[in-house]
C-alpha atoms as a PDB file:
ATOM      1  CA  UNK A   1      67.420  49.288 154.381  1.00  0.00           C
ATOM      2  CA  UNK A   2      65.855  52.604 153.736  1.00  0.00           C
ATOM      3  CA  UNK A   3      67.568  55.979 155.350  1.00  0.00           C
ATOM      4  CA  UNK A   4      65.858  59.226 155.315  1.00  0.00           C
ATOM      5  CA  UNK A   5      67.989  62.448 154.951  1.00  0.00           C
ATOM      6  CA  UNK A   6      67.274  65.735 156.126  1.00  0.00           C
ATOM      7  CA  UNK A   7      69.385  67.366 153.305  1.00  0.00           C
ATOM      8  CA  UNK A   8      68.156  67.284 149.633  1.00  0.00           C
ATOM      9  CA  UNK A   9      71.789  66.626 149.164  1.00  0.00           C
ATOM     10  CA  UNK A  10      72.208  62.384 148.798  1.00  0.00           C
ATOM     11  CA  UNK A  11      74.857  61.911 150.792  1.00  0.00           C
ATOM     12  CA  UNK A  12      77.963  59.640 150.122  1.00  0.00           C
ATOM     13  CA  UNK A  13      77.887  56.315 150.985  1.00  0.00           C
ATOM     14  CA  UNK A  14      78.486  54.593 153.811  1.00  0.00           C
ATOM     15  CA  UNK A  15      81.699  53.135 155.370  1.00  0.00           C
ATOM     16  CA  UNK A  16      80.928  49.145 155.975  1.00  0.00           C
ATOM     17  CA  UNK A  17      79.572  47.428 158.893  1.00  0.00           C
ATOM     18  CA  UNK A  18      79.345  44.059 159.736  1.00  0.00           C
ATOM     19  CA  UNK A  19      75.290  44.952 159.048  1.00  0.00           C
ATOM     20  CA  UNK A  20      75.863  45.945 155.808  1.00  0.00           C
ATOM     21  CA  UNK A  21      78.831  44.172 154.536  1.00  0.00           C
ATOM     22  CA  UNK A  22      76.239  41.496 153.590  1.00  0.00           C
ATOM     23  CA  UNK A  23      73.768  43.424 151.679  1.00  0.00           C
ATOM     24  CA  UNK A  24      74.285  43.960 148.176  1.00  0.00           C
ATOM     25  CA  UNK A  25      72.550  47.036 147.908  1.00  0.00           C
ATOM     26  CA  UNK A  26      71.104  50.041 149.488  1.00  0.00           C
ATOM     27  CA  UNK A  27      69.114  52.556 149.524  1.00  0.00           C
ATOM     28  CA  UNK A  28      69.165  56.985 150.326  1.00  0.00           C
ATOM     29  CA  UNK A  29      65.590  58.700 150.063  1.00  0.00           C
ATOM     30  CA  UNK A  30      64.658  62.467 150.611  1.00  0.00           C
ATOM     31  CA  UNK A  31      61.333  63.617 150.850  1.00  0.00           C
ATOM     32  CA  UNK A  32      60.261  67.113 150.250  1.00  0.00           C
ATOM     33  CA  UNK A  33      56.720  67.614 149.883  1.00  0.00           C
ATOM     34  CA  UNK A  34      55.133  66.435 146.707  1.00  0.00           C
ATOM     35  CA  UNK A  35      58.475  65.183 145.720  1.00  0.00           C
ATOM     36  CA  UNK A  36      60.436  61.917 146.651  1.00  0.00           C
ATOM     37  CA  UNK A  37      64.460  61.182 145.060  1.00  0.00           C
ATOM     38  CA  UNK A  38      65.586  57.891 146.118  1.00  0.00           C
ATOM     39  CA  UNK A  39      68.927  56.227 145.317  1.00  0.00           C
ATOM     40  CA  UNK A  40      70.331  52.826 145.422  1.00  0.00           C
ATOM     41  CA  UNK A  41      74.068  52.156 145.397  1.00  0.00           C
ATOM     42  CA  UNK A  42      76.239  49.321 146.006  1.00  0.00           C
ATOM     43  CA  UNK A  43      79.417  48.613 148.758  1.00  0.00           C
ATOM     44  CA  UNK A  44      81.762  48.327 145.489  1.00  0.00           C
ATOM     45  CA  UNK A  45      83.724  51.058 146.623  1.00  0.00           C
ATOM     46  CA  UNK A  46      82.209  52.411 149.678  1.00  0.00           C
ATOM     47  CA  UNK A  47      84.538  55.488 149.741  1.00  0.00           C
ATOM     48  CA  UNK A  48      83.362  56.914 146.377  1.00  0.00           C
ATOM     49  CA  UNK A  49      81.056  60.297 146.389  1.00  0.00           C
ATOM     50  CA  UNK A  50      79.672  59.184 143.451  1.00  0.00           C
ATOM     51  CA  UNK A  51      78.893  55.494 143.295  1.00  0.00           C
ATOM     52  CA  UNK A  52      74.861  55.670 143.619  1.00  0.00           C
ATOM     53  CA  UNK A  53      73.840  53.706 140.190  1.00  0.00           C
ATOM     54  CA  UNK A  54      70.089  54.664 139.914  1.00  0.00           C
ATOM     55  CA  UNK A  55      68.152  57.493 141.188  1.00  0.00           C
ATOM     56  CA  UNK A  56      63.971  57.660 140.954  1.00  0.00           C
ATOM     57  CA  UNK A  57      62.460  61.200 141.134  1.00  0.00           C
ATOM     58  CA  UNK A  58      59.148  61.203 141.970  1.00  0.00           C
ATOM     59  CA  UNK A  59      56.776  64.509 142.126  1.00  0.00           C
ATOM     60  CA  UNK A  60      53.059  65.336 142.501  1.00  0.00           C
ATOM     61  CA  UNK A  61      50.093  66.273 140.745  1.00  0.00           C
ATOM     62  CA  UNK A  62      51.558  70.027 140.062  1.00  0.00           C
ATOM     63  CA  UNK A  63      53.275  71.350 137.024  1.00  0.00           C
ATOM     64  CA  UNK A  64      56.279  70.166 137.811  1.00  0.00           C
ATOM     65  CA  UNK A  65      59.869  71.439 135.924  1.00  0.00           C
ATOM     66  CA  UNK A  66      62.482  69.188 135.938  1.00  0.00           C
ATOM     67  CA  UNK A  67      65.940  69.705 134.529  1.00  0.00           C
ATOM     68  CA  UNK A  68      68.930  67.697 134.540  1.00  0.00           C
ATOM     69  CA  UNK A  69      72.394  69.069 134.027  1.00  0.00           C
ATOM     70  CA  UNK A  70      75.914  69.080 135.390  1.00  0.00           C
ATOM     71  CA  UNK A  71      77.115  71.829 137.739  1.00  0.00           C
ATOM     72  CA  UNK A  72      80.645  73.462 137.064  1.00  0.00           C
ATOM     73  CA  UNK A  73      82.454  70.234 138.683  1.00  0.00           C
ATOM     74  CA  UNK A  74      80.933  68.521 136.537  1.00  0.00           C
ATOM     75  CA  UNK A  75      78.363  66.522 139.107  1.00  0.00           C
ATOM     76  CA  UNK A  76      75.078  65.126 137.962  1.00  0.00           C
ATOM     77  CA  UNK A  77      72.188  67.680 139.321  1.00  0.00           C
ATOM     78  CA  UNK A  78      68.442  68.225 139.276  1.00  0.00           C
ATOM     79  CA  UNK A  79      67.087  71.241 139.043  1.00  0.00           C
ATOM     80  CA  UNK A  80      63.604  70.060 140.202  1.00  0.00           C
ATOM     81  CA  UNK A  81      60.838  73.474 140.604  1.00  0.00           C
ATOM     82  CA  UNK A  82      63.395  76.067 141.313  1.00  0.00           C
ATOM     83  CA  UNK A  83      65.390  73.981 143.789  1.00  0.00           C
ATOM     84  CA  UNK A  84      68.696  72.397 142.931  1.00  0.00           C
ATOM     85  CA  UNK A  85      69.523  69.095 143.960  1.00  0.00           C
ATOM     86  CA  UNK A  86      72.805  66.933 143.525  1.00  0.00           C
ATOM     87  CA  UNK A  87      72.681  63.638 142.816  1.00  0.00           C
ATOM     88  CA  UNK A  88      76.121  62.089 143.609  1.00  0.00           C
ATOM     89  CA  UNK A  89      76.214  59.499 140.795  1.00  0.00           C
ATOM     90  CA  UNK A  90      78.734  59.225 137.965  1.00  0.00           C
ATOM     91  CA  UNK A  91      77.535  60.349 134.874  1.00  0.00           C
ATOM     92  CA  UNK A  92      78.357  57.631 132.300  1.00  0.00           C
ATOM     93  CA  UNK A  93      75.945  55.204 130.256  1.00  0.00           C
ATOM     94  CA  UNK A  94      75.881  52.513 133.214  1.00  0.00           C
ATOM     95  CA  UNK A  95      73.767  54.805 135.513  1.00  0.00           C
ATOM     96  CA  UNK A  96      70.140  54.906 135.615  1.00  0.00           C
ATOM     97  CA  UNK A  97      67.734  57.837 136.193  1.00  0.00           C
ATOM     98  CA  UNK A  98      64.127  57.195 136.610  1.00  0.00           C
ATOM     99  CA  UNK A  99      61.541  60.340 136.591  1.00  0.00           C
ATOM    100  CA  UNK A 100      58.035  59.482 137.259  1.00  0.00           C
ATOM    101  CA  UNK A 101      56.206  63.183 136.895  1.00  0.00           C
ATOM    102  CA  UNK A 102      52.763  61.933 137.349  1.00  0.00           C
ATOM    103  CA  UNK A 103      49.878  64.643 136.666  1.00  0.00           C
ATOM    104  CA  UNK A 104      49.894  67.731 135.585  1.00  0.00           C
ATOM    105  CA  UNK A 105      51.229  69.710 132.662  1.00  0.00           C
ATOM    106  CA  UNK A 106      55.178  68.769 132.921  1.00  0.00           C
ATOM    107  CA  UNK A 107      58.162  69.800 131.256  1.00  0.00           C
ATOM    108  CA  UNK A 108      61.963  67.044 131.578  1.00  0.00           C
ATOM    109  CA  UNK A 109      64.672  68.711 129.834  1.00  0.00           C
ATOM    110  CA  UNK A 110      68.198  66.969 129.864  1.00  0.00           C
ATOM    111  CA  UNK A 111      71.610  68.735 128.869  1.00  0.00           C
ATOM    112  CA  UNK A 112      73.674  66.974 125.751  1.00  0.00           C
ATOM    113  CA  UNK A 113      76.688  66.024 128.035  1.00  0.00           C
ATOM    114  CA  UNK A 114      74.105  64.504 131.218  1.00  0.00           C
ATOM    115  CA  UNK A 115      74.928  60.587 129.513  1.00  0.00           C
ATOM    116  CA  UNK A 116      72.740  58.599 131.884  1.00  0.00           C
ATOM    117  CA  UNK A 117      70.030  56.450 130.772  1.00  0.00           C
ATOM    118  CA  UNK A 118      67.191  57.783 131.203  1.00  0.00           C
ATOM    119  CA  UNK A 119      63.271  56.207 132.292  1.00  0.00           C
ATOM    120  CA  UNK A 120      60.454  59.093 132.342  1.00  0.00           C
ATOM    121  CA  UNK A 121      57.059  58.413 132.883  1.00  0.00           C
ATOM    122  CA  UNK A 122      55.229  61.986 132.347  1.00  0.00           C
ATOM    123  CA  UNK A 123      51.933  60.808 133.631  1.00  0.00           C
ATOM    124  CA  UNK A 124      48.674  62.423 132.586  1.00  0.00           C
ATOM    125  CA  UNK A 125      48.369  66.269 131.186  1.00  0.00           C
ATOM    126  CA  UNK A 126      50.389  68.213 128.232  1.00  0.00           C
ATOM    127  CA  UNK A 127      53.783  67.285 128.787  1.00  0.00           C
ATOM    128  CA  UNK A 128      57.178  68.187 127.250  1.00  0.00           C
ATOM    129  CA  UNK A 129      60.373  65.798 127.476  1.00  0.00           C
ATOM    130  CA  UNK A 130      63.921  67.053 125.657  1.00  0.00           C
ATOM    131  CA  UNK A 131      66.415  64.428 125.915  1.00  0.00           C
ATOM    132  CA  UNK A 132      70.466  64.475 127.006  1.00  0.00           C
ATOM    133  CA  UNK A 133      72.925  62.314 125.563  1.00  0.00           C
ATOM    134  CA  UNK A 134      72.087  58.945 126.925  1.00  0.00           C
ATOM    135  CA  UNK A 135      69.323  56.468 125.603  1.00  0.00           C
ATOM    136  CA  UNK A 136      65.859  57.173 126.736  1.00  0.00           C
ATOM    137  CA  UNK A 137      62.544  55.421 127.242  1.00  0.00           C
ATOM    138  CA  UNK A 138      59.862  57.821 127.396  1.00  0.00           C
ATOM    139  CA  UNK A 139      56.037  57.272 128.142  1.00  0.00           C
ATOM    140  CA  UNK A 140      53.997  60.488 127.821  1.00  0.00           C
ATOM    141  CA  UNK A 141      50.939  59.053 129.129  1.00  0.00           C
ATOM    142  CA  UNK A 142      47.664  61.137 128.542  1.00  0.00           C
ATOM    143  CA  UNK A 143      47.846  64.443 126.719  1.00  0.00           C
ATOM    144  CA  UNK A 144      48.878  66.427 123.940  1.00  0.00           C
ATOM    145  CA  UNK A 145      52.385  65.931 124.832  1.00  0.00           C
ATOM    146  CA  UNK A 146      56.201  67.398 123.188  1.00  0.00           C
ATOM    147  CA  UNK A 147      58.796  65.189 123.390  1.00  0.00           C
ATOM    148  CA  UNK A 148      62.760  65.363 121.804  1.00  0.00           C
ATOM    149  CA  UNK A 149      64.879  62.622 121.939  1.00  0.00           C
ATOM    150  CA  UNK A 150      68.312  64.050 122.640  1.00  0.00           C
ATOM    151  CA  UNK A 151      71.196  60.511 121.649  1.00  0.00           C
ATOM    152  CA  UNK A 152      68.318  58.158 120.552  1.00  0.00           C
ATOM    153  CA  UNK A 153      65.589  55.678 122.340  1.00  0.00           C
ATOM    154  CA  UNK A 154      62.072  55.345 122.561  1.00  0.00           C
ATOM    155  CA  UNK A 155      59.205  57.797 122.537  1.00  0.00           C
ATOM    156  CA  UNK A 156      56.106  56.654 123.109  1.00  0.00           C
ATOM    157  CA  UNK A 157      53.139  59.041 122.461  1.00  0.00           C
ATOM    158  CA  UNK A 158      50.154  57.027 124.233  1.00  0.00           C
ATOM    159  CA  UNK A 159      46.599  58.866 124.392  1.00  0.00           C
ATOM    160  CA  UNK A 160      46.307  62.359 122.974  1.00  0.00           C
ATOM    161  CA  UNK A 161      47.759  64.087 119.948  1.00  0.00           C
ATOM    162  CA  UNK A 162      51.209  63.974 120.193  1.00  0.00           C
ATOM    163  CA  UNK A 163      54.640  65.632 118.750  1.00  0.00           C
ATOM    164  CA  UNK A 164      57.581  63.054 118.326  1.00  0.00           C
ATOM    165  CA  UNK A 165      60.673  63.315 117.268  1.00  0.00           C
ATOM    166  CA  UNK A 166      63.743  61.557 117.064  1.00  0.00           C
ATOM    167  CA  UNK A 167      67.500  62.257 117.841  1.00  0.00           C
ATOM    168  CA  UNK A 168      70.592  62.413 116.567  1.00  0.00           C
ATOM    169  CA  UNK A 169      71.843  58.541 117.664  1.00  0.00           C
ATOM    170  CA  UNK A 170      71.624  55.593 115.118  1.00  0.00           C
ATOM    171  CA  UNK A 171      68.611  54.600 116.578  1.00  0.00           C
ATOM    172  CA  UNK A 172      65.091  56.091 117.328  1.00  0.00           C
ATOM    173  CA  UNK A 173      61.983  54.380 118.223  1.00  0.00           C
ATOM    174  CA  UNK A 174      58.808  56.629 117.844  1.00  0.00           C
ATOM    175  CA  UNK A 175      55.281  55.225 118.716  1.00  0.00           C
ATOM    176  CA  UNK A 176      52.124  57.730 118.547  1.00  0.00           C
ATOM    177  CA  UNK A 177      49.415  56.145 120.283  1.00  0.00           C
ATOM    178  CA  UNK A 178      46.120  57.138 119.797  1.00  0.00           C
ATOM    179  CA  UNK A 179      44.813  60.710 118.639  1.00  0.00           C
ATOM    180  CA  UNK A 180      46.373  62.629 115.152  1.00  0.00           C
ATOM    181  CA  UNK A 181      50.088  62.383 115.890  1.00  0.00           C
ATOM    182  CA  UNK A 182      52.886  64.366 114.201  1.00  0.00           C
ATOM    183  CA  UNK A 183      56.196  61.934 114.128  1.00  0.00           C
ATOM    184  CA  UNK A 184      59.614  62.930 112.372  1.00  0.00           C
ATOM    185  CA  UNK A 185      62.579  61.450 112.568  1.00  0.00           C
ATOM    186  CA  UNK A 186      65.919  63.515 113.082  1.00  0.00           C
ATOM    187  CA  UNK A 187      67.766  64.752 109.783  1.00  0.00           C
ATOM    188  CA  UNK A 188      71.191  64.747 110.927  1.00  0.00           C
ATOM    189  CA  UNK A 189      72.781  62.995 107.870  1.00  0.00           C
ATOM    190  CA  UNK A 190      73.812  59.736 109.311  1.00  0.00           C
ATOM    191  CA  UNK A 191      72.842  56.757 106.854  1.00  0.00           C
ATOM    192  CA  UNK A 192      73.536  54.450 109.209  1.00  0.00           C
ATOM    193  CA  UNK A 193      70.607  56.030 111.605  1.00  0.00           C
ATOM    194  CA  UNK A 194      67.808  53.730 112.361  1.00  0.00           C
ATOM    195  CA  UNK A 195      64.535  55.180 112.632  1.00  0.00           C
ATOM    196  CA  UNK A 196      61.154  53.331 113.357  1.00  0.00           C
ATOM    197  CA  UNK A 197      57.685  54.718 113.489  1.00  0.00           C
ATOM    198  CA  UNK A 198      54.496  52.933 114.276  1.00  0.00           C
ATOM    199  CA  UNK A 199      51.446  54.847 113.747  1.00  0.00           C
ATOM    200  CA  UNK A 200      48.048  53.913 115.476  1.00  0.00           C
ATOM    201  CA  UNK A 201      45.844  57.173 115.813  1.00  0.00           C
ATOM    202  CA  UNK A 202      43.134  58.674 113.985  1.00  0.00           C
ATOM    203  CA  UNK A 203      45.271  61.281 111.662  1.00  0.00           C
ATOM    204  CA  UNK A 204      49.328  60.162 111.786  1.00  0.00           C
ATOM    205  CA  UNK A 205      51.952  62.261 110.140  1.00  0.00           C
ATOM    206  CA  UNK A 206      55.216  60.101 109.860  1.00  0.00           C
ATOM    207  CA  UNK A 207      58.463  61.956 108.276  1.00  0.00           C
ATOM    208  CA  UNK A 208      62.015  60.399 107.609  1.00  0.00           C
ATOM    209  CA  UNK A 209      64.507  61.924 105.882  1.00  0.00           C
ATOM    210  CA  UNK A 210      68.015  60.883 105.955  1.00  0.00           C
ATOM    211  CA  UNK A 211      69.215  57.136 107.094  1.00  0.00           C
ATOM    212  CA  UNK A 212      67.266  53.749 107.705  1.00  0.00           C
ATOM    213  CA  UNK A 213      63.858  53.774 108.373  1.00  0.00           C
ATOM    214  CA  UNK A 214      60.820  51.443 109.264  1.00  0.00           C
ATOM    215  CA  UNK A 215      57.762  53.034 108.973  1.00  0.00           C
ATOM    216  CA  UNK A 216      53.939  51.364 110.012  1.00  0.00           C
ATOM    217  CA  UNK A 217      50.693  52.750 109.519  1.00  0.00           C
ATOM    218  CA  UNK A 218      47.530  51.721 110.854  1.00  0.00           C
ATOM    219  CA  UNK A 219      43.272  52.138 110.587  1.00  0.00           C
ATOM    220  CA  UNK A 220      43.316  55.841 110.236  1.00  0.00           C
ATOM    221  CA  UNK A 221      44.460  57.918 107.599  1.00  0.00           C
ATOM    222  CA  UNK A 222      48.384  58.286 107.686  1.00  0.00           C
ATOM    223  CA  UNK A 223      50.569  60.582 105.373  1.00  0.00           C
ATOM    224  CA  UNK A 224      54.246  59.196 105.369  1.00  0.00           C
ATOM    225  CA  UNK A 225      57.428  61.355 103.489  1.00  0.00           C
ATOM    226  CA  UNK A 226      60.254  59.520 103.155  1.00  0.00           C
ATOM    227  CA  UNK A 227      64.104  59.808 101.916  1.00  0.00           C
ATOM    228  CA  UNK A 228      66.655  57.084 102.255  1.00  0.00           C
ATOM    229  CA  UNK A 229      66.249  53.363 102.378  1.00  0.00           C
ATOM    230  CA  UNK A 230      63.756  51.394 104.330  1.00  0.00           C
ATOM    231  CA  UNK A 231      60.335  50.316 104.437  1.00  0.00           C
ATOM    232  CA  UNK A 232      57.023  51.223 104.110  1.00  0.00           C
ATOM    233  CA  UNK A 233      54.135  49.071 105.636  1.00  0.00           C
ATOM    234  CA  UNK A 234      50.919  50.102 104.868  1.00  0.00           C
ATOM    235  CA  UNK A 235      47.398  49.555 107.401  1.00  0.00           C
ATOM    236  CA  UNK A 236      43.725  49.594 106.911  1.00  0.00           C
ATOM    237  CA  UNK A 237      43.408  53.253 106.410  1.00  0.00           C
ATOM    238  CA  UNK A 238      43.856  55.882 104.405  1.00  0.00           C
ATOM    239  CA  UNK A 239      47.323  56.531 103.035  1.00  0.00           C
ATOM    240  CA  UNK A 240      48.973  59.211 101.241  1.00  0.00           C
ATOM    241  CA  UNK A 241      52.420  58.565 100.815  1.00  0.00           C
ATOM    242  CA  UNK A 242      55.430  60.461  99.167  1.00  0.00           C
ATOM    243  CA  UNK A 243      58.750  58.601  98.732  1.00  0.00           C
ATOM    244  CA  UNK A 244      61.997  57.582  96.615  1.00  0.00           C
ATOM    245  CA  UNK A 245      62.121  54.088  95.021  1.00  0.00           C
ATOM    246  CA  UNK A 246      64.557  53.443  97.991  1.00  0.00           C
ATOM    247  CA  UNK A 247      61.605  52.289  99.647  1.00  0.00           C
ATOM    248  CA  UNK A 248      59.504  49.164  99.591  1.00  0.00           C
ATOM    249  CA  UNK A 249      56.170  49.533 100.246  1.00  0.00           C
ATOM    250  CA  UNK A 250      54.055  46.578 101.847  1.00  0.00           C
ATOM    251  CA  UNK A 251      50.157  46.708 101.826  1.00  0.00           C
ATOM    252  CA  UNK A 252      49.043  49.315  99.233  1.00  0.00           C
ATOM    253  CA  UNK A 253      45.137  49.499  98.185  1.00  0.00           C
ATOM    254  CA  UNK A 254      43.385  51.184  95.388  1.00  0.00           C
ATOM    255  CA  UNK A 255      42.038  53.885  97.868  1.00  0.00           C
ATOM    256  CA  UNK A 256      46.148  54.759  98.852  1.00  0.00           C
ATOM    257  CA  UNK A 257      47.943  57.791  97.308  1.00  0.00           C
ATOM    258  CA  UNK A 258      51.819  57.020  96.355  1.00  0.00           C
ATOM    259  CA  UNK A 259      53.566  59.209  94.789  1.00  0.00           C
ATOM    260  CA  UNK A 260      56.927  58.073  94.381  1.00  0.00           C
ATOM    261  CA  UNK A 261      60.218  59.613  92.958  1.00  0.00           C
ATOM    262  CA  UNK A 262      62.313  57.327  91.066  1.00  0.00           C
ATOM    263  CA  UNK A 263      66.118  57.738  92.093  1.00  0.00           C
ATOM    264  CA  UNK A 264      69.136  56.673  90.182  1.00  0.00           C
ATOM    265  CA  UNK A 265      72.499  56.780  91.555  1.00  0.00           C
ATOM    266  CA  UNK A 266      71.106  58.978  94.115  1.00  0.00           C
ATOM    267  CA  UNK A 267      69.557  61.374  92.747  1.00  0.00           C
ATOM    268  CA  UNK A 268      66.203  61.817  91.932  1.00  0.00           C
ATOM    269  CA  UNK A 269      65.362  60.893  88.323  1.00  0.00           C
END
């Protein structure tokens, strides 16, 4: 069942019926132009204001600004091109919010304390994504795109020459896609952090400093800088690579640059 509202509020869900006692789910959308929020919920606890488990927003081919937050009772909200809009869903790690931006040049920014997980889909143009403190998936589609991940997930840069970098959770997943990519993972002191970059483009620039890392390279020429422990797997290209002996490198040719510091204890030698 799909029911339209008038309000860009979602309402709260409905009491039961013998109609929809059966149904497992449902679903709220509002329309407003070039932009479409839907919600599903289930009849767990009908009587809740805040039981909707995964919203979609879906705008246009504009420049669209999308920010998620939590108003000063602490209720999930959308601050979607100047308008505000609440979402009536609990904010914890269970709920889902989808953003599909499509064209244009977009910017998704995400408070800290919004925990959600979180499904973007910037479309085509020069985007910019900043994430909250949930996990994130993020495809940046077409462009010369920005994107922060706020707890940890996965960027991934696609077609253009992208900007990644990772957050502050244990793990991060950074892919560039094609074009000369810049990808760093975040230096927030953790050793247990997992970080994993995969370069494909033409011209990759792939940084880790503190934790666990992963780091691929592929037919174009790469320059990795690494601290910590991990690994360093090299492709077809060119390679110029600065690291500790913490790292074991996979792949190396004659035509590959290493320069490697030797640690000890910890410290560089």
């Amino acid at each position: 069942m799909t029911i339209t509202s008038s309000s860009p509020i979602l309402p709260a869900t409905p009491q039961p019926t013998a109609e929809n006692q059966t149904q497992p789910a449902y679903k709220r959308t509002y329309e407003d132009g070039n932009l479409t929020i839907s919600a599903d919920f289930d009849l767990a606890d009908v009587n809740s204001q805040d039981n909707y488990r995964n919203v979609t927003i879906n705008t246009g081919n504009h420049n669209d600004r999308i920010h998620l937050r939590l108003d000063p009772d602490q209720k999930l909200t959308a601050d979607i091109n100047g308008k505000s809009y609440p979402l009536n869903m609990p904010n914890q790690p269970l709920s889902t919010i989808t953003i599909n931006t499509n064209g244009g040049d977009d910017r998704v920014s995400v408070d800290d304390n919004v925990k959600s997980i979180l499904e973007i889909n910037t479309g085509d143009g020069n985007d910019f994504f900043k994430g909250g403190g949930g996990i994130a998936s993020v495809h940046l589609g077409d462009g010369d795109d920005q994107a922060y991940l706020g707890l940890g997930g996965t960027l991934h840069g696609e077609n253009g020459n992208d900007f990644l970098a990772g957050g502050r959770g244990w793990r991060n997943n950074l892919l560039g896609g094609s074009g000369s990519n810049i990808m760093i993972g975040a230096k927030v002191g953790n050793l247990d952090q997992k970080t994993s970059i995969t370069g494909s483009g033409d011209h990759d620039t792939m940084t880790v400093l503190s934790g666990k890392f992963s780091i691929s390279s592929g037919a174009g020429t790469s320059f990795i800088t690494t601290e910590g422990v991990g690994e360093i797997k090299i492709g077809k290209g060119h390679n110029i690579i600065d690291t500790t002996s913490q790292a074991d490198i996979y792949g190396t040719k004659d035509t590959d640059v290493l320069n490697r510091v030797e640690v000890s204890d910890g410290k560089s030698a």
